[in-house]
C-alpha atoms as a PDB file:
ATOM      1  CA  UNK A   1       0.000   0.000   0.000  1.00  0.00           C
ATOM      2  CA  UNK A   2       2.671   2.145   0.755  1.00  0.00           C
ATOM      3  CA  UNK A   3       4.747   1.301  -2.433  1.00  0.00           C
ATOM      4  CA  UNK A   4       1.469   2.463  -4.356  1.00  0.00           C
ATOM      5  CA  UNK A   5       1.127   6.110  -2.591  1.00  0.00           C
ATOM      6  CA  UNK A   6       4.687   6.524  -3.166  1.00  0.00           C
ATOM      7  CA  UNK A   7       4.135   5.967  -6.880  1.00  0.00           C
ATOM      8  CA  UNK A   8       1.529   8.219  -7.062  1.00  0.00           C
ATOM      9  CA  UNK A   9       3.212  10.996  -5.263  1.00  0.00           C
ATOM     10  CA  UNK A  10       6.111  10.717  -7.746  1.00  0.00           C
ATOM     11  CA  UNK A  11       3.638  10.871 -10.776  1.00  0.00           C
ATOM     12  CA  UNK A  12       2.203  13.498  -9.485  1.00  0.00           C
ATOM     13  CA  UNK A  13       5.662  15.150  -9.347  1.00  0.00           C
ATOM     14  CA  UNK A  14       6.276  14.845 -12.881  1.00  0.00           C
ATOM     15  CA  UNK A  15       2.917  15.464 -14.076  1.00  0.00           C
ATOM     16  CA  UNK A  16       3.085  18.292 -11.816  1.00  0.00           C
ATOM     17  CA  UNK A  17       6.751  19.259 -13.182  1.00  0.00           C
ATOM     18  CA  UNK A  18       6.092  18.735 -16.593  1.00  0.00           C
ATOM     19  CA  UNK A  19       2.937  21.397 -16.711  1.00  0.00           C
ATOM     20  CA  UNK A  20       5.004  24.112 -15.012  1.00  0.00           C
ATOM     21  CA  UNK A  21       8.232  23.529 -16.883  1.00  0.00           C
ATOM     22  CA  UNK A  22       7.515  25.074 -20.667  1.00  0.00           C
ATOM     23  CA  UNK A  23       6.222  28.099 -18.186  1.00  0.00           C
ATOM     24  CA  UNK A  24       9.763  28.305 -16.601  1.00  0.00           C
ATOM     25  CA  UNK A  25      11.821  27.453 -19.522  1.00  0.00           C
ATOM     26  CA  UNK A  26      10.112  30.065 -21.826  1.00  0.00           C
ATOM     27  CA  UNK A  27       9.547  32.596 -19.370  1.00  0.00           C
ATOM     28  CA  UNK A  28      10.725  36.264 -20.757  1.00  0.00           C
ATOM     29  CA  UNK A  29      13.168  38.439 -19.448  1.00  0.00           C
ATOM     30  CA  UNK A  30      11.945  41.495 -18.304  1.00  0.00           C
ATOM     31  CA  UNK A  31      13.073  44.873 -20.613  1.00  0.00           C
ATOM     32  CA  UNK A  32      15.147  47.268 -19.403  1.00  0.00           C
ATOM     33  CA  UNK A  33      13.323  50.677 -18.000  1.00  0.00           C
ATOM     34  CA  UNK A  34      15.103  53.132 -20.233  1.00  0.00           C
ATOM     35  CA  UNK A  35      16.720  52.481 -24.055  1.00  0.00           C
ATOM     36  CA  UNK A  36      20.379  50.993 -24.063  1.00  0.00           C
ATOM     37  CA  UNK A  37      22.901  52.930 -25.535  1.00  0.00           C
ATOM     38  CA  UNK A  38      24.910  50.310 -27.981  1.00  0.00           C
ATOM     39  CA  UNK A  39      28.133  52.927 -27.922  1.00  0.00           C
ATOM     40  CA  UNK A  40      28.083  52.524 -24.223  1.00  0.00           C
ATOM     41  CA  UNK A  41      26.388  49.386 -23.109  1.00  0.00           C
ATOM     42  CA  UNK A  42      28.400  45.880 -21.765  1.00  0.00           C
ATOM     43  CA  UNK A  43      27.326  42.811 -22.144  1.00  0.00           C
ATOM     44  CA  UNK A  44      25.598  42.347 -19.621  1.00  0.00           C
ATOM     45  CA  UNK A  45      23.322  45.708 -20.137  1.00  0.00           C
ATOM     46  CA  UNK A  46      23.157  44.628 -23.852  1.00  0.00           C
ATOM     47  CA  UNK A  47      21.142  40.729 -22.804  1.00  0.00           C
ATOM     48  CA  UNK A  48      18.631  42.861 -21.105  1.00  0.00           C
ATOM     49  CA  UNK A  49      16.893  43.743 -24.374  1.00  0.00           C
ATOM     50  CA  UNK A  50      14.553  41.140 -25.567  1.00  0.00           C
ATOM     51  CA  UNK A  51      16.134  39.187 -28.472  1.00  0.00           C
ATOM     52  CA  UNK A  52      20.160  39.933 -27.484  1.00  0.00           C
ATOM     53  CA  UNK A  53      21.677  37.605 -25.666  1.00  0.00           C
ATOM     54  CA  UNK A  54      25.314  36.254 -24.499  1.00  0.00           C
ATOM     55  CA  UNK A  55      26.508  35.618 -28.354  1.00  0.00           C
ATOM     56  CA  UNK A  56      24.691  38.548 -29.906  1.00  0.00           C
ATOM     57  CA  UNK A  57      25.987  40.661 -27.003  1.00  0.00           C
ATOM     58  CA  UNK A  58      29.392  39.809 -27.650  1.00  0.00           C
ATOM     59  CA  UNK A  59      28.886  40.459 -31.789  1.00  0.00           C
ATOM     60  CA  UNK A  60      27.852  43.727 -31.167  1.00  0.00           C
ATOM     61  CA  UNK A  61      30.665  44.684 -28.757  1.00  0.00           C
ATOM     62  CA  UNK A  62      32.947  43.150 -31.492  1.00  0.00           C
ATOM     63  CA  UNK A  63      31.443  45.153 -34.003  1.00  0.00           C
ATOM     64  CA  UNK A  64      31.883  48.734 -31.746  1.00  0.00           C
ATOM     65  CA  UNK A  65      35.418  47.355 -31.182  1.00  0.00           C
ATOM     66  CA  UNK A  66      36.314  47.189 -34.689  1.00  0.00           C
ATOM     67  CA  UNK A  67      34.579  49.773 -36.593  1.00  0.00           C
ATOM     68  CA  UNK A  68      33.599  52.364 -34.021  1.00  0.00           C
ATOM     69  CA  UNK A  69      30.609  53.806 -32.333  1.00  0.00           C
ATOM     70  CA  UNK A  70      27.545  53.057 -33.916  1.00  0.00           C
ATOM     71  CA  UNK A  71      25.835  55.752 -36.063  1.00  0.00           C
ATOM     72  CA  UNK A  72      22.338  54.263 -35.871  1.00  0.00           C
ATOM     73  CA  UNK A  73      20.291  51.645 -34.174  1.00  0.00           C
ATOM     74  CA  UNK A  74      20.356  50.235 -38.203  1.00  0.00           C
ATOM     75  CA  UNK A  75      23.807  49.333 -37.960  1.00  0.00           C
ATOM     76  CA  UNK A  76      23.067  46.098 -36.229  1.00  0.00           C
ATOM     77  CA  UNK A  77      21.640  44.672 -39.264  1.00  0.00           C
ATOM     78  CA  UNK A  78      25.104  43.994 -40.338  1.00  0.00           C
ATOM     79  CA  UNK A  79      25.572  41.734 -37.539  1.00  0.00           C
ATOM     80  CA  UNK A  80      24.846  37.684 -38.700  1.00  0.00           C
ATOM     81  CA  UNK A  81      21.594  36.761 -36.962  1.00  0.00           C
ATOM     82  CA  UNK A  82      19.853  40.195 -36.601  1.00  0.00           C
ATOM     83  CA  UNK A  83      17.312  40.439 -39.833  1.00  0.00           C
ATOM     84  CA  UNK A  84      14.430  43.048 -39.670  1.00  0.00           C
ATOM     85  CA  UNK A  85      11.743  41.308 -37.907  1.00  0.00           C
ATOM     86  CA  UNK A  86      13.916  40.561 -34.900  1.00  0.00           C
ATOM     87  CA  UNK A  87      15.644  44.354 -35.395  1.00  0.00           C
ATOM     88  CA  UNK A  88      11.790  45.552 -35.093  1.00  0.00           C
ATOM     89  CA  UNK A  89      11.384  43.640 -31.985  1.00  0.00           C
ATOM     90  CA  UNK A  90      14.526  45.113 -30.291  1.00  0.00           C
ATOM     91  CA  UNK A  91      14.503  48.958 -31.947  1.00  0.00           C
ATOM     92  CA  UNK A  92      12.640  50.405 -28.623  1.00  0.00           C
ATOM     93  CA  UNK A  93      15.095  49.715 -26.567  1.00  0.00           C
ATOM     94  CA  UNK A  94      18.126  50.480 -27.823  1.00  0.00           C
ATOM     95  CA  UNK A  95      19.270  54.076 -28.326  1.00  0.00           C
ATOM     96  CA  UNK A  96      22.702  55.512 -29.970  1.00  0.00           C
ATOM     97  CA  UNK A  97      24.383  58.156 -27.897  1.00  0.00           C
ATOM     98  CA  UNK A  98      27.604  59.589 -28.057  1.00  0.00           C
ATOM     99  CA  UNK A  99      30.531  57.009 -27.735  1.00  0.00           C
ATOM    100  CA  UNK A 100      32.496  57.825 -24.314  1.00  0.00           C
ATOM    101  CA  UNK A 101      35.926  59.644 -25.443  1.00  0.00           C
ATOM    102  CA  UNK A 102      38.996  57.773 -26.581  1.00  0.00           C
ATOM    103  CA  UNK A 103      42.209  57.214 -24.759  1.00  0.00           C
ATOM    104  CA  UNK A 104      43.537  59.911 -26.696  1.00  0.00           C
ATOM    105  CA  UNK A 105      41.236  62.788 -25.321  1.00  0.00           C
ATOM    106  CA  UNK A 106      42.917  65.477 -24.160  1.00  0.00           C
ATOM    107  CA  UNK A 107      41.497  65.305 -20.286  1.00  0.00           C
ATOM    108  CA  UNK A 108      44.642  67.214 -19.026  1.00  0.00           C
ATOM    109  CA  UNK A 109      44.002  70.819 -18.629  1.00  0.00           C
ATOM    110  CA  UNK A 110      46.434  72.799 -20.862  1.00  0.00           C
ATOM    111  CA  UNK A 111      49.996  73.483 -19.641  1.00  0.00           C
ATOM    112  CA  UNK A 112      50.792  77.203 -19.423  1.00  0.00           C
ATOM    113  CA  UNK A 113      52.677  78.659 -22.278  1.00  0.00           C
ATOM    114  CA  UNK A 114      56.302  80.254 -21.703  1.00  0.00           C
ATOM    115  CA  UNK A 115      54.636  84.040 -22.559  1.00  0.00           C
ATOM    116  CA  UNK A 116      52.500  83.687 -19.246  1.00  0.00           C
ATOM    117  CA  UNK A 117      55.574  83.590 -17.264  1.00  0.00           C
ATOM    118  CA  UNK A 118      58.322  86.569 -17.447  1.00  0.00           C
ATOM    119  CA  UNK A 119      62.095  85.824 -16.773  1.00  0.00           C
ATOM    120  CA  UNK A 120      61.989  85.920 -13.107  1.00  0.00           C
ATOM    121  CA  UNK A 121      59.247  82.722 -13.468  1.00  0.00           C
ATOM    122  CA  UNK A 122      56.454  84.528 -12.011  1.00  0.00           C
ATOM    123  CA  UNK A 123      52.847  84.617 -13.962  1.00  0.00           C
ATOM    124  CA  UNK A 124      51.505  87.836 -15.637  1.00  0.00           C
ATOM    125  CA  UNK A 125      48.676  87.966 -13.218  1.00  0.00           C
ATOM    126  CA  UNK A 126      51.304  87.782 -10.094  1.00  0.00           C
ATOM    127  CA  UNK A 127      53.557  90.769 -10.943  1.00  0.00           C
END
């Protein structure tokens, strides 16, 4: 008797586990609250839009890697896998802002030039 309720328990559990699991498996991710920026965006910001995940992620950082910041939200088109109906799907939340500056951005402020000091090394302003 007991051998039966424990086989029924355990069908249960499957039944049970099979009915939920297309739920969990296919359950979406939820958007992100404000448009990603794809000149600006990681990975990990890029897999919150619906359709981009790990691989596509890393295609479109390879992409701003190699050719630059990315003119237009259009520009992913060029990346294998993204056609227009999926592009459609993921054009509301993704944005194209200005690309952060180079390496090579002057962020130093300017030295002084030799005219703003007189012989004795003090500045204009001082004398």
């Amino acid at each position: 008797m007991a051998s039966r309720k424990h086989s029924t328990l355990i069908a249960g559990f499957l039944l049970l586990t099979i009915i939920l699991m297309p739920g969990l498996l296919c359950a979406k991710k939820k958007p992100p609250a404000h448009p990603v920026n794809l000149n600006t965006a990681s990975s990990e910001e890029l897999q919150l839009v619906p359709g981009i995940g790990p691989s596509t992620a890393d295609k479109i950082l390879q992409m701003r890697k190699s050719y630059g910041a990315f003119k237009s939200v259009d520009d992913l088109l060029a990346i294998k896998g993204i056609g227009p109906k999926r592009m459609e799907k993921m054009r509301k939340y993704l944005t194209v802002g200005k690309a952060p500056p180079g390496k090579n951005a002057a962020t130093k402020p300017a030295a002084k030039k030799k005219s703003d000091t007189d012989s004795s090394g003090k500045d204009d302003e001082e004398q």
